[in-house]
C-alpha atoms as a PDB file:
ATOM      1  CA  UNK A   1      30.335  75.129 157.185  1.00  0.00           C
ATOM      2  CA  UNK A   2      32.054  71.743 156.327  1.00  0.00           C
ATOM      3  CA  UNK A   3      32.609  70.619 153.192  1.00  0.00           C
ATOM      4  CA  UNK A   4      31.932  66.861 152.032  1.00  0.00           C
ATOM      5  CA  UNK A   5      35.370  65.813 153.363  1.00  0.00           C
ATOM      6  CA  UNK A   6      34.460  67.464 156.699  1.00  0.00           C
ATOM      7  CA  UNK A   7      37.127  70.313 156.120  1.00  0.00           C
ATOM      8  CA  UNK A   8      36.268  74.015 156.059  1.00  0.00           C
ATOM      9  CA  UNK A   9      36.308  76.310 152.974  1.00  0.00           C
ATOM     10  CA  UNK A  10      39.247  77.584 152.313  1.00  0.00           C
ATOM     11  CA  UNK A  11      39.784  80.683 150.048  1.00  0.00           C
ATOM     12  CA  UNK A  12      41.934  80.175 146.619  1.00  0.00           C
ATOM     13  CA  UNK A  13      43.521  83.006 146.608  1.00  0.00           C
ATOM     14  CA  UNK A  14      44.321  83.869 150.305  1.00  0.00           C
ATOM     15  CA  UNK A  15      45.016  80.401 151.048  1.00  0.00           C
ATOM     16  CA  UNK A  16      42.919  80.783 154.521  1.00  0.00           C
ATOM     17  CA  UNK A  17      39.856  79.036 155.981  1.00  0.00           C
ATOM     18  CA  UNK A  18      36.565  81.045 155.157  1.00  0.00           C
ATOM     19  CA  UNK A  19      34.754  81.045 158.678  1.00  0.00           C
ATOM     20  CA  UNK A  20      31.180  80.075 158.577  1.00  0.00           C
ATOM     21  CA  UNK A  21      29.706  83.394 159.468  1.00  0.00           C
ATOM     22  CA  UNK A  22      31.511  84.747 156.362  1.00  0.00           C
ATOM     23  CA  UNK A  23      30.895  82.844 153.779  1.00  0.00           C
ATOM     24  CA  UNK A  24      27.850  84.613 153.021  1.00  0.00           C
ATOM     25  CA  UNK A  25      30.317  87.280 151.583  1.00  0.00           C
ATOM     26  CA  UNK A  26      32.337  84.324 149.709  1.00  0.00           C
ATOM     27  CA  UNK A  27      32.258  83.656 146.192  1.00  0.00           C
ATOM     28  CA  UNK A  28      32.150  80.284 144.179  1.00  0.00           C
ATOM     29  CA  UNK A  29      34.590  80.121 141.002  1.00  0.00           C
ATOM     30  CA  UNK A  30      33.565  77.006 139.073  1.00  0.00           C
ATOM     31  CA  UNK A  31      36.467  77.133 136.738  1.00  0.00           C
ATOM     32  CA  UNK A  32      38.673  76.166 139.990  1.00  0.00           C
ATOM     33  CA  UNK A  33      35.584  74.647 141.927  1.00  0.00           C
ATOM     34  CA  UNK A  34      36.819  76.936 144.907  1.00  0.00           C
ATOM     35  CA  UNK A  35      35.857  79.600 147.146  1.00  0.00           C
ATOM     36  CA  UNK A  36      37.168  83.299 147.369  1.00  0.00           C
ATOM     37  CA  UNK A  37      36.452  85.189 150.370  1.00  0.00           C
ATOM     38  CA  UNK A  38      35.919  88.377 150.675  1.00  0.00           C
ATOM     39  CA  UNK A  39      39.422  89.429 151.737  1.00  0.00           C
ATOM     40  CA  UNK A  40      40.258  87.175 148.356  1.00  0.00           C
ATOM     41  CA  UNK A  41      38.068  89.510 146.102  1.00  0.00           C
ATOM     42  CA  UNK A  42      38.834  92.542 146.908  1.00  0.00           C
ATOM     43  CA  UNK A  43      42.799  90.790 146.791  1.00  0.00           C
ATOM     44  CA  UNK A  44      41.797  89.850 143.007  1.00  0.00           C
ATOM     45  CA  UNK A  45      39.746  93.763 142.454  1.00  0.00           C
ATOM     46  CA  UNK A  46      42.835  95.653 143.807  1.00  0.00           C
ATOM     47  CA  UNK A  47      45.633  93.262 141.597  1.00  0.00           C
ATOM     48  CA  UNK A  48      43.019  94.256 138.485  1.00  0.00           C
ATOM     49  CA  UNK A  49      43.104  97.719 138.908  1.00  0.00           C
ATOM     50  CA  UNK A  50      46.604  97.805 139.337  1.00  0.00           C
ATOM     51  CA  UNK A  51      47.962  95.549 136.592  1.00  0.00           C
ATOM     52  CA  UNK A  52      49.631  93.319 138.582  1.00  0.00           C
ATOM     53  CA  UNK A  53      46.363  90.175 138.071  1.00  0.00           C
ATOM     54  CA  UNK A  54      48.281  89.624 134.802  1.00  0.00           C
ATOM     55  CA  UNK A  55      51.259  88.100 136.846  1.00  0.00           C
ATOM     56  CA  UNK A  56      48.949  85.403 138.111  1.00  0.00           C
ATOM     57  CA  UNK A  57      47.194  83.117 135.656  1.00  0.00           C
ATOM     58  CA  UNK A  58      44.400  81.523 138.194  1.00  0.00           C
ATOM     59  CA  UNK A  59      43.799  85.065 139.246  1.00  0.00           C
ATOM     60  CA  UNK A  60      43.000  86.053 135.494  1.00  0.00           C
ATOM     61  CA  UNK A  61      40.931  83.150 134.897  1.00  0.00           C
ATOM     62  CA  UNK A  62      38.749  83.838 137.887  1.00  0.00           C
ATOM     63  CA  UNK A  63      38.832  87.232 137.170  1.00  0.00           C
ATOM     64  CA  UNK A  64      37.535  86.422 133.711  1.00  0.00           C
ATOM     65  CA  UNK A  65      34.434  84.346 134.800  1.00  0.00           C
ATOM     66  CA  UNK A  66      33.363  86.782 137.350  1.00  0.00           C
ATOM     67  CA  UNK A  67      33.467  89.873 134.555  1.00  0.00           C
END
């Protein structure tokens, strides 16, 4: 699924290219105006339950919108 520059989604916080056939499963931060897969989320879930989100900022903030 292309974006308007013709380049694929690409997840914030796995740096990766979201495949078509998963971004069903993706998730749209509009604080960053970016896409977290679902690798990403459960990434951000795990990092939340552990304590260790607080070491990255962006991952707080998206955290934040989302909950």
């Amino acid at each position: 699924m292309p974006d308007l520059f013709g380049d694929p989604y690409w997840c914030w916080v796995t740096g990766e290219n979201i495949p078509e056939d998963e971004m069903k499963n993706a998730r749209f931060t509009s604080g960053w105006d970016c896409w977290v897969s679902k690798e990403g989320q459960e990434i951000l879930e795990k990092s939340n339950k552990n304590g260790t989100i607080n070491k990255n900022p962006e991952w707080v903030f998206i955290w934040k919108e989302w909950n």
